[in-house]
PDB file of N, CA and C in Angstrom:
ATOM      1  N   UNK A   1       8.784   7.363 -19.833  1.00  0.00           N
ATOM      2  CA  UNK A   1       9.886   6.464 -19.955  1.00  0.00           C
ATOM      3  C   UNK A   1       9.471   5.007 -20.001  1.00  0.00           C
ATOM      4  N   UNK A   2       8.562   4.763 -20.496  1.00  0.00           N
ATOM      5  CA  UNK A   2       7.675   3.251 -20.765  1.00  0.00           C
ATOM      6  C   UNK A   2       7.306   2.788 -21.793  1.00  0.00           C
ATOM      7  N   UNK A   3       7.358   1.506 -22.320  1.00  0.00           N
ATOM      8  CA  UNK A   3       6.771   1.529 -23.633  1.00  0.00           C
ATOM      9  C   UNK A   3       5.721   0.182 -23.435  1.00  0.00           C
ATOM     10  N   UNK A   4       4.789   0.402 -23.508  1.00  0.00           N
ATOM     11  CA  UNK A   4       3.881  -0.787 -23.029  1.00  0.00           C
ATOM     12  C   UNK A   4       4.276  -1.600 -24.152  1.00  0.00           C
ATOM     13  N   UNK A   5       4.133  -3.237 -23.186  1.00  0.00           N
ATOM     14  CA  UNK A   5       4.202  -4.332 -24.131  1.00  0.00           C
ATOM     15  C   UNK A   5       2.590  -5.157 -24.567  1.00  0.00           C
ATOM     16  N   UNK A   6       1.938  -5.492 -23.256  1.00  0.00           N
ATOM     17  CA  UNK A   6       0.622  -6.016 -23.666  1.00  0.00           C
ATOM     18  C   UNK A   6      -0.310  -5.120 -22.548  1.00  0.00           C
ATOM     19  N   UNK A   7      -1.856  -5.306 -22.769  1.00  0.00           N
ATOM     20  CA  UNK A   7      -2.346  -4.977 -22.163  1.00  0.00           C
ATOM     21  C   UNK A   7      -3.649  -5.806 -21.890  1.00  0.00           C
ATOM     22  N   UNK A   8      -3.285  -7.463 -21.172  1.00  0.00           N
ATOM     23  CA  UNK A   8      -4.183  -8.376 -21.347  1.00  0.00           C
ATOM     24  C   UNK A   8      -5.519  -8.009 -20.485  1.00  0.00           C
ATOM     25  N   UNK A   9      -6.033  -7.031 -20.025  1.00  0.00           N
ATOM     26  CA  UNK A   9      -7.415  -7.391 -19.571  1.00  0.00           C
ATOM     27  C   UNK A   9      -7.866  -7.993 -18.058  1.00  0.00           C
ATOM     28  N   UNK A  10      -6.432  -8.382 -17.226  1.00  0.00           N
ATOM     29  CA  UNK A  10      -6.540  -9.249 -16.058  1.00  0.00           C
ATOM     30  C   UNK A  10      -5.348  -8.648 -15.312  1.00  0.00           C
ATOM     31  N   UNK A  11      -5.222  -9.424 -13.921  1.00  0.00           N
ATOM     32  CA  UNK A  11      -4.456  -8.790 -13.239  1.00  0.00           C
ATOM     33  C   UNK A  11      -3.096  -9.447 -13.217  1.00  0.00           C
ATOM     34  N   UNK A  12      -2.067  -8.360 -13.872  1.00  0.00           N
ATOM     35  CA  UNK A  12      -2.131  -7.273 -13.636  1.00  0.00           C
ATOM     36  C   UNK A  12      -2.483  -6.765 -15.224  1.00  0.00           C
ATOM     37  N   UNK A  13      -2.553  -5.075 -14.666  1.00  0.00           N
ATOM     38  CA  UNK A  13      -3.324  -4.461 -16.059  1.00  0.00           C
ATOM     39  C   UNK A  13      -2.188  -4.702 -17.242  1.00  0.00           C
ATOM     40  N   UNK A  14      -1.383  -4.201 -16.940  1.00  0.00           N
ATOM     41  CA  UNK A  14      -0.298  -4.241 -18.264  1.00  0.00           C
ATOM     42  C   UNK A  14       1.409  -4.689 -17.981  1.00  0.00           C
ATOM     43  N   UNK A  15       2.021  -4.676 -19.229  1.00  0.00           N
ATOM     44  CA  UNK A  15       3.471  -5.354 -19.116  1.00  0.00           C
ATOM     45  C   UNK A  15       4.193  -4.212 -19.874  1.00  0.00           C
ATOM     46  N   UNK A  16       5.075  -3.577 -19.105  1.00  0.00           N
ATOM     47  CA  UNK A  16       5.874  -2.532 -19.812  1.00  0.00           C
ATOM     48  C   UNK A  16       7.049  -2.991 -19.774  1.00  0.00           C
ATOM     49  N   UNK A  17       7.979  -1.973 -20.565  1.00  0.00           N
ATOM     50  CA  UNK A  17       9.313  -1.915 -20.087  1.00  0.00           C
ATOM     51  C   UNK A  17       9.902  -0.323 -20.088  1.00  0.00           C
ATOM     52  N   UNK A  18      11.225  -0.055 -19.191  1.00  0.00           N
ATOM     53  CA  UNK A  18      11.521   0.719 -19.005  1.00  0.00           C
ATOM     54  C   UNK A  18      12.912   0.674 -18.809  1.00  0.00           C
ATOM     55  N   UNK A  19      13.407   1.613 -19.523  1.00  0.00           N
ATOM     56  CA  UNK A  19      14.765   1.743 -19.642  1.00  0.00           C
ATOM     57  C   UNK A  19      15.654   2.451 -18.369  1.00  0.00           C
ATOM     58  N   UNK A  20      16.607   1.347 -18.090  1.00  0.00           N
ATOM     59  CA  UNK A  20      16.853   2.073 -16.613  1.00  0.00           C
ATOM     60  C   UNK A  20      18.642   2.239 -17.135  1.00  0.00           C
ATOM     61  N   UNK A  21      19.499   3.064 -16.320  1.00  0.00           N
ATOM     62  CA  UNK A  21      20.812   2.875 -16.560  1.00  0.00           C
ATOM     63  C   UNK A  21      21.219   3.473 -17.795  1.00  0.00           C
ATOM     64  N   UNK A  22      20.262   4.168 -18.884  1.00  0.00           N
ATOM     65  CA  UNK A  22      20.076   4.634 -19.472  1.00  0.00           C
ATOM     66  C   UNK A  22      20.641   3.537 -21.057  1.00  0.00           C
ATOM     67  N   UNK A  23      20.580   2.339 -20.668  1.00  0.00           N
ATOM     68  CA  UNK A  23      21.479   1.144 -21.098  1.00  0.00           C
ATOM     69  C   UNK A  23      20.327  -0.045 -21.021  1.00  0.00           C
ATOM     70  N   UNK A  24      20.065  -0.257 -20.176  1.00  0.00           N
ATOM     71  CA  UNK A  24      19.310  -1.549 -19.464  1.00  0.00           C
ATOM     72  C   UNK A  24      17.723  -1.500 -19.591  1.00  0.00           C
ATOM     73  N   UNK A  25      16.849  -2.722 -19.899  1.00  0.00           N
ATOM     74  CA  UNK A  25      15.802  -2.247 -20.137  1.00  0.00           C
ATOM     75  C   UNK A  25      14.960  -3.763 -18.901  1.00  0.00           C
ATOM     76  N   UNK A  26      14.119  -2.937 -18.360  1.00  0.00           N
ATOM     77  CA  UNK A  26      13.697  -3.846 -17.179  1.00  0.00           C
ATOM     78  C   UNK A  26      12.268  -3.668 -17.720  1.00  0.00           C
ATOM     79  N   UNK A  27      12.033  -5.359 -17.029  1.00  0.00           N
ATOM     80  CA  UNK A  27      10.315  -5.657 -17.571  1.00  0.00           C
ATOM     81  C   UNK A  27       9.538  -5.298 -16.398  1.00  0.00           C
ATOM     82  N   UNK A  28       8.496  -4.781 -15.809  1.00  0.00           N
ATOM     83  CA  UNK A  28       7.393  -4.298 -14.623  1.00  0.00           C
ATOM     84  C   UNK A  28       5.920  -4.909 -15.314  1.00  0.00           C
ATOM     85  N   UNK A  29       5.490  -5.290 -14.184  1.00  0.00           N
ATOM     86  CA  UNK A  29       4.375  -5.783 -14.445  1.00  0.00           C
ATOM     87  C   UNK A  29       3.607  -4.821 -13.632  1.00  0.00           C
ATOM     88  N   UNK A  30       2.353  -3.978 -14.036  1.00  0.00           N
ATOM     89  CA  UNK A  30       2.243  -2.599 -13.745  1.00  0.00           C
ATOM     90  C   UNK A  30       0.495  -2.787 -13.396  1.00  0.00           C
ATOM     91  N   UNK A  31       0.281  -2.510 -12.728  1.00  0.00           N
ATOM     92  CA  UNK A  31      -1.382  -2.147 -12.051  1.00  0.00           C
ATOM     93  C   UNK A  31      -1.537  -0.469 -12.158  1.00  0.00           C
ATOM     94  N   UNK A  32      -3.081  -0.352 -12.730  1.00  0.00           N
ATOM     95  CA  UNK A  32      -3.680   0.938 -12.829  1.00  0.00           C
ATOM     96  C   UNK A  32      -4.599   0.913 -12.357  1.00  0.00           C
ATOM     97  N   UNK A  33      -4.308   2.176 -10.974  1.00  0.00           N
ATOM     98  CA  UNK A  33      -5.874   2.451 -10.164  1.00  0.00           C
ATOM     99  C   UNK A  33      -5.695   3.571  -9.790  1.00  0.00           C
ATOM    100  N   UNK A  34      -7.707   4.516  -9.651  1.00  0.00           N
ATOM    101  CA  UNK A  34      -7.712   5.598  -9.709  1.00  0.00           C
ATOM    102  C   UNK A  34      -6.955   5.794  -8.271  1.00  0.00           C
ATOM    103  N   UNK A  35      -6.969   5.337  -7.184  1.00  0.00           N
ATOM    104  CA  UNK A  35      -6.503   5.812  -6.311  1.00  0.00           C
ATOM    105  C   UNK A  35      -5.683   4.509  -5.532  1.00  0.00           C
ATOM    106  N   UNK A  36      -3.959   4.376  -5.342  1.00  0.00           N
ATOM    107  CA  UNK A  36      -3.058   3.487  -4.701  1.00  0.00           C
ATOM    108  C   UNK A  36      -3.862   2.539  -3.588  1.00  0.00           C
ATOM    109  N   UNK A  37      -4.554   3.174  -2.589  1.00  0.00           N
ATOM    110  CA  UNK A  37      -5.216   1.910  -2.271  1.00  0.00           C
ATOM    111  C   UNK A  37      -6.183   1.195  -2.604  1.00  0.00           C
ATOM    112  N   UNK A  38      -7.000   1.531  -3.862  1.00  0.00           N
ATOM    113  CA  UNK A  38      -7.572   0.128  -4.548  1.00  0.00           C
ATOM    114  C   UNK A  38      -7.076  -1.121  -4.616  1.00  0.00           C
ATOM    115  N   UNK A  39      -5.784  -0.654  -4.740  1.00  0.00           N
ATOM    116  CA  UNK A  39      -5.123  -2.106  -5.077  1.00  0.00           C
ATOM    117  C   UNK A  39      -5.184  -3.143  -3.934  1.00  0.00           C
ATOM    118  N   UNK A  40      -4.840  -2.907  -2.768  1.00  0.00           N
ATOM    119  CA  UNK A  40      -5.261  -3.442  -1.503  1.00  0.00           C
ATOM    120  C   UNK A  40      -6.599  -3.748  -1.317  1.00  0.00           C
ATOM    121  N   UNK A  41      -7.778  -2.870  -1.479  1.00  0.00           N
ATOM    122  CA  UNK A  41      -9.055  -2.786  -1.687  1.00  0.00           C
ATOM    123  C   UNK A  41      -9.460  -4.291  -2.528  1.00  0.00           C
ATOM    124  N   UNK A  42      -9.016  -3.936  -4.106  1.00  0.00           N
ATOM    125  CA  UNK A  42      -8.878  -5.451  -4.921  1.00  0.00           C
ATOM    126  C   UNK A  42      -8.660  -6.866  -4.200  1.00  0.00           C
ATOM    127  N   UNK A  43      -7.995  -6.279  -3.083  1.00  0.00           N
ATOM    128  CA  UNK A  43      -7.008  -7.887  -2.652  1.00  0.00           C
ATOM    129  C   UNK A  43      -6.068  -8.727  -3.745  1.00  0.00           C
ATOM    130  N   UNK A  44      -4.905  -7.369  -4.387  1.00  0.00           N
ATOM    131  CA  UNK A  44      -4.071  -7.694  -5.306  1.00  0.00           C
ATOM    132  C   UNK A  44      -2.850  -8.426  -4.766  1.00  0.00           C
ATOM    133  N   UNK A  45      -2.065  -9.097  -5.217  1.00  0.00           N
ATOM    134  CA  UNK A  45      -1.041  -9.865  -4.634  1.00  0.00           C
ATOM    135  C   UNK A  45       0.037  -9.181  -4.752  1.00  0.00           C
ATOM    136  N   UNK A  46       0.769  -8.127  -4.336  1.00  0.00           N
ATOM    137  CA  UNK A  46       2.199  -7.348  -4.448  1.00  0.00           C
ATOM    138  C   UNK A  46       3.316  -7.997  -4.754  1.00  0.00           C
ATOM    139  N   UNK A  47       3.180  -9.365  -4.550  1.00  0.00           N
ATOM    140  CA  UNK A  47       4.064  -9.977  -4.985  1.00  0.00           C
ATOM    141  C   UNK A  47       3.810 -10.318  -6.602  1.00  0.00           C
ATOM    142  N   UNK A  48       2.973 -10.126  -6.989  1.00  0.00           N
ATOM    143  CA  UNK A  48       2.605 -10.569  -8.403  1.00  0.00           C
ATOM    144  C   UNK A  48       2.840  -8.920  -9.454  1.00  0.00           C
ATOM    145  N   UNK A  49       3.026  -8.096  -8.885  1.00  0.00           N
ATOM    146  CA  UNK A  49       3.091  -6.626  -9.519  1.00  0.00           C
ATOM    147  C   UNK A  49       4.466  -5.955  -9.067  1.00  0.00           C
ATOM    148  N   UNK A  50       4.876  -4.906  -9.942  1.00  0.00           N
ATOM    149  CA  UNK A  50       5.731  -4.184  -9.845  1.00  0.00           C
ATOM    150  C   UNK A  50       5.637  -2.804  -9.420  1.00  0.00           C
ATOM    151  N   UNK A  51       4.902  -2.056  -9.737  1.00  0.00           N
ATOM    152  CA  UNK A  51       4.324  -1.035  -9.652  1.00  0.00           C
ATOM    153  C   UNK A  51       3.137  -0.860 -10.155  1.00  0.00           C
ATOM    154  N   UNK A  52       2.334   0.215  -8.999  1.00  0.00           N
ATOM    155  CA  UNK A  52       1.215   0.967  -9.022  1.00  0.00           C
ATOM    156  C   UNK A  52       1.284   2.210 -10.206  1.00  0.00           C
ATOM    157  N   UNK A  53       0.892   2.434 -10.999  1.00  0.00           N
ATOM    158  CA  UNK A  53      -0.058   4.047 -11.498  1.00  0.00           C
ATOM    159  C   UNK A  53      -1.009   4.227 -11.232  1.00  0.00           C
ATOM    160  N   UNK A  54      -1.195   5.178 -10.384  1.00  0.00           N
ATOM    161  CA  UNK A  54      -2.677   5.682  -9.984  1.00  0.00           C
ATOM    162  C   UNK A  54      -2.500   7.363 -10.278  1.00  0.00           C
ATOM    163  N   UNK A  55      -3.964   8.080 -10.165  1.00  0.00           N
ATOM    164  CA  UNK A  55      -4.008   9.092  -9.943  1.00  0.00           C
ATOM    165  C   UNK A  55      -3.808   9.876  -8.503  1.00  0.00           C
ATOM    166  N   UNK A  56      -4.108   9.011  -7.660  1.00  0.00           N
ATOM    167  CA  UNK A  56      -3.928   9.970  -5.862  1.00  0.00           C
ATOM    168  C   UNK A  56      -3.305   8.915  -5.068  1.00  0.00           C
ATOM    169  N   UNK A  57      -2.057   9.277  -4.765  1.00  0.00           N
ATOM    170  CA  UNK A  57      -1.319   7.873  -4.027  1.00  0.00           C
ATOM    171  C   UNK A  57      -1.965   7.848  -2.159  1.00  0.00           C
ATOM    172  N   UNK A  58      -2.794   7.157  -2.027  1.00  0.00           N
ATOM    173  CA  UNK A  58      -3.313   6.951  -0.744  1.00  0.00           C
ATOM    174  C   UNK A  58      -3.231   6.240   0.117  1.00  0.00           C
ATOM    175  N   UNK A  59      -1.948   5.546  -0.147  1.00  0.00           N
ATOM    176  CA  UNK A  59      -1.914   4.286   0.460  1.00  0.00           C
ATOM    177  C   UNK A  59      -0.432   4.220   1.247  1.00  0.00           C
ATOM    178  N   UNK A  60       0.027   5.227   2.179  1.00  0.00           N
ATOM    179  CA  UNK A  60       0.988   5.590   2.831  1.00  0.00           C
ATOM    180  C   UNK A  60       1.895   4.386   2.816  1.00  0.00           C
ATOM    181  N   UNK A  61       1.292   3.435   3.660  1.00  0.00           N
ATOM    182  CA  UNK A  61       2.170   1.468   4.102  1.00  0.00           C
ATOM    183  C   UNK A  61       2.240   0.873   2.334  1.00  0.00           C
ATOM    184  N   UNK A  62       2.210   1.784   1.330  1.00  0.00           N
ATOM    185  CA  UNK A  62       2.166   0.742  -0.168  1.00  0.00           C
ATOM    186  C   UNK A  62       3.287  -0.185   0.027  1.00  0.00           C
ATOM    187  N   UNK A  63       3.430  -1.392  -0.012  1.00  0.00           N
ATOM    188  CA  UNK A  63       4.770  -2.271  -0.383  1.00  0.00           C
ATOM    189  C   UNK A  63       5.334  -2.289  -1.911  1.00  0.00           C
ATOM    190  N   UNK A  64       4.991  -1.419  -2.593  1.00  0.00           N
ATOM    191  CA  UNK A  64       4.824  -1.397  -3.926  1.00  0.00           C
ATOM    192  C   UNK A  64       5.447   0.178  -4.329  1.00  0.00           C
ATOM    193  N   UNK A  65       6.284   0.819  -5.514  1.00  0.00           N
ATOM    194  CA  UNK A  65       6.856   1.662  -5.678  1.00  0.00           C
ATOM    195  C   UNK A  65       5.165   2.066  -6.408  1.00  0.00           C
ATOM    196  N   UNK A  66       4.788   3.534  -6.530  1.00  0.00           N
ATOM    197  CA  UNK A  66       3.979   4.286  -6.505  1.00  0.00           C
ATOM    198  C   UNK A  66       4.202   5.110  -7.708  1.00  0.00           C
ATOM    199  N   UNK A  67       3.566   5.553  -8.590  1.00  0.00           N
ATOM    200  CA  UNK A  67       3.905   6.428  -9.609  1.00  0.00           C
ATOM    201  C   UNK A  67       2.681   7.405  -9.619  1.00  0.00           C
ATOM    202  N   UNK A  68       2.319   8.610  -9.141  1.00  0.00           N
ATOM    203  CA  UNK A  68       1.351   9.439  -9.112  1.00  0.00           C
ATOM    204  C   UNK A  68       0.618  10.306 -10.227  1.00  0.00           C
ATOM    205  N   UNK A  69       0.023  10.476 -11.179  1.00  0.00           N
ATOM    206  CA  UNK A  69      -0.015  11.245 -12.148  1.00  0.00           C
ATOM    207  C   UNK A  69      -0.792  12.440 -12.022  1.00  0.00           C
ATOM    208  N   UNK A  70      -1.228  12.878 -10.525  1.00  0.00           N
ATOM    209  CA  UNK A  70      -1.542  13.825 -10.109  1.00  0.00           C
ATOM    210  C   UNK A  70      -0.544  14.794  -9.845  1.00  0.00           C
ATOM    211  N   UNK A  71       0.353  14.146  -8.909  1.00  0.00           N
ATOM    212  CA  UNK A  71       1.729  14.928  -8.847  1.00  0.00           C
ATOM    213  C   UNK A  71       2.653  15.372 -10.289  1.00  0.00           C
ATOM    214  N   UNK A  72       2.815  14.067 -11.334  1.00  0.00           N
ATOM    215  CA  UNK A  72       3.474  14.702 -12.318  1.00  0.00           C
ATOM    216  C   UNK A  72       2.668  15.627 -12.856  1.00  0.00           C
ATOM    217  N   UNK A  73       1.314  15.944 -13.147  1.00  0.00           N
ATOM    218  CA  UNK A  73       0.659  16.976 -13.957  1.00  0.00           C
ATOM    219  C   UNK A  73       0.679  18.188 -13.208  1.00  0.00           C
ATOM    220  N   UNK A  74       0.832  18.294 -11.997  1.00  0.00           N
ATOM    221  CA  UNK A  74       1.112  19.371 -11.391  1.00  0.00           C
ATOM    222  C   UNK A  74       2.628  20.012 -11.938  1.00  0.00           C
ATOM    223  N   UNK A  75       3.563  18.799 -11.464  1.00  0.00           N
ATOM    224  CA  UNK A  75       4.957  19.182 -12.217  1.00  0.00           C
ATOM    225  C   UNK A  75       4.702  19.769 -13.317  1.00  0.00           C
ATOM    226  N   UNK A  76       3.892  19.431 -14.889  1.00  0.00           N
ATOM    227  CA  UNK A  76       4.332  19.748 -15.702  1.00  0.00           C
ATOM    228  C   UNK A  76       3.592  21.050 -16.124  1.00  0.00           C
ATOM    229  N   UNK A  77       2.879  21.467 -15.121  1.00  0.00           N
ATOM    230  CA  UNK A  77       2.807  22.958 -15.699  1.00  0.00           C
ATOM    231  C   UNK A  77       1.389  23.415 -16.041  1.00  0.00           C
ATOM    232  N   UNK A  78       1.787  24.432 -17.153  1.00  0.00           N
ATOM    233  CA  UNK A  78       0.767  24.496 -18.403  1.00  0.00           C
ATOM    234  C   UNK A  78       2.144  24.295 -19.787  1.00  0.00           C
ATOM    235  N   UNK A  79       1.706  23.003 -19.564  1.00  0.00           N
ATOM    236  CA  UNK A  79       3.265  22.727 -20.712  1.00  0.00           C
ATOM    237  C   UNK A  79       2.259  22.581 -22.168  1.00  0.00           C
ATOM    238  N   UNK A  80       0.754  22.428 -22.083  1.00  0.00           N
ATOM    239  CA  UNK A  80      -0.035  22.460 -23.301  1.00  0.00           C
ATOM    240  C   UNK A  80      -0.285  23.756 -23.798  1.00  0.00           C
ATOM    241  N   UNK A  81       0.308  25.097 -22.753  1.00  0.00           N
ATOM    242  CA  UNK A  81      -0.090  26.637 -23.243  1.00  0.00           C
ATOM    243  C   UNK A  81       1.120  26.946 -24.734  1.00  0.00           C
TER     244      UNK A  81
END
C-alpha cells in the first residue's frame, strides 16, 4: 500500500506515500533496517521519521510505528506456490 516517492541515499532512507481512508493520501518519511533497533543503534532522530521497515522488530520501547516483513511473509503463505 506504498508508492515510493524518492529514495535520496541519507537519512531518512526514503519518501513514500500511502493511501489512508481509502481517499486520503499521507506523506511518511520511512527508515529501512535489518532489524527495528538499528535505528536507535544509528542514533536516528524519531522525530525526523515516520516509520520503521525492518525485517525483525526488536525494539519493544520503538516510539516509532513498526512495519515487520518477517511477520507479513509468514502471513502470506506460499502465495508464490
Amino acid at each position: 500500500g506504498f508508492t515510493m516517492l524518492r529514495m535520496p541515499g541519507t537519512f531518512p532512507d526514503a519518501e513514500a506515500m500511502r493511501t489512508i481512508d481509502g481517499k486520503r493520501c499521507q506523506l511518511l518519511r520511512v527508515e529501512f533496517e535489518l532489524e527495528s533497533r538499528n535505528f536507535l543503534r544509528h542514533q536516528h532522530d524519531p522525530k525526523k521519521a515516520d516509520l520503521i521497515i525492518c525485517w525483525e522488530h526488536n525494539w519493544p520501547e520503538c516510539p516509532l510505528p513498526v512495519l515487520e516483513l518477517k511477520t507479513l511473509v509468514k502471513q502470506m503463505g506460499d502465495w508464490g506456490k
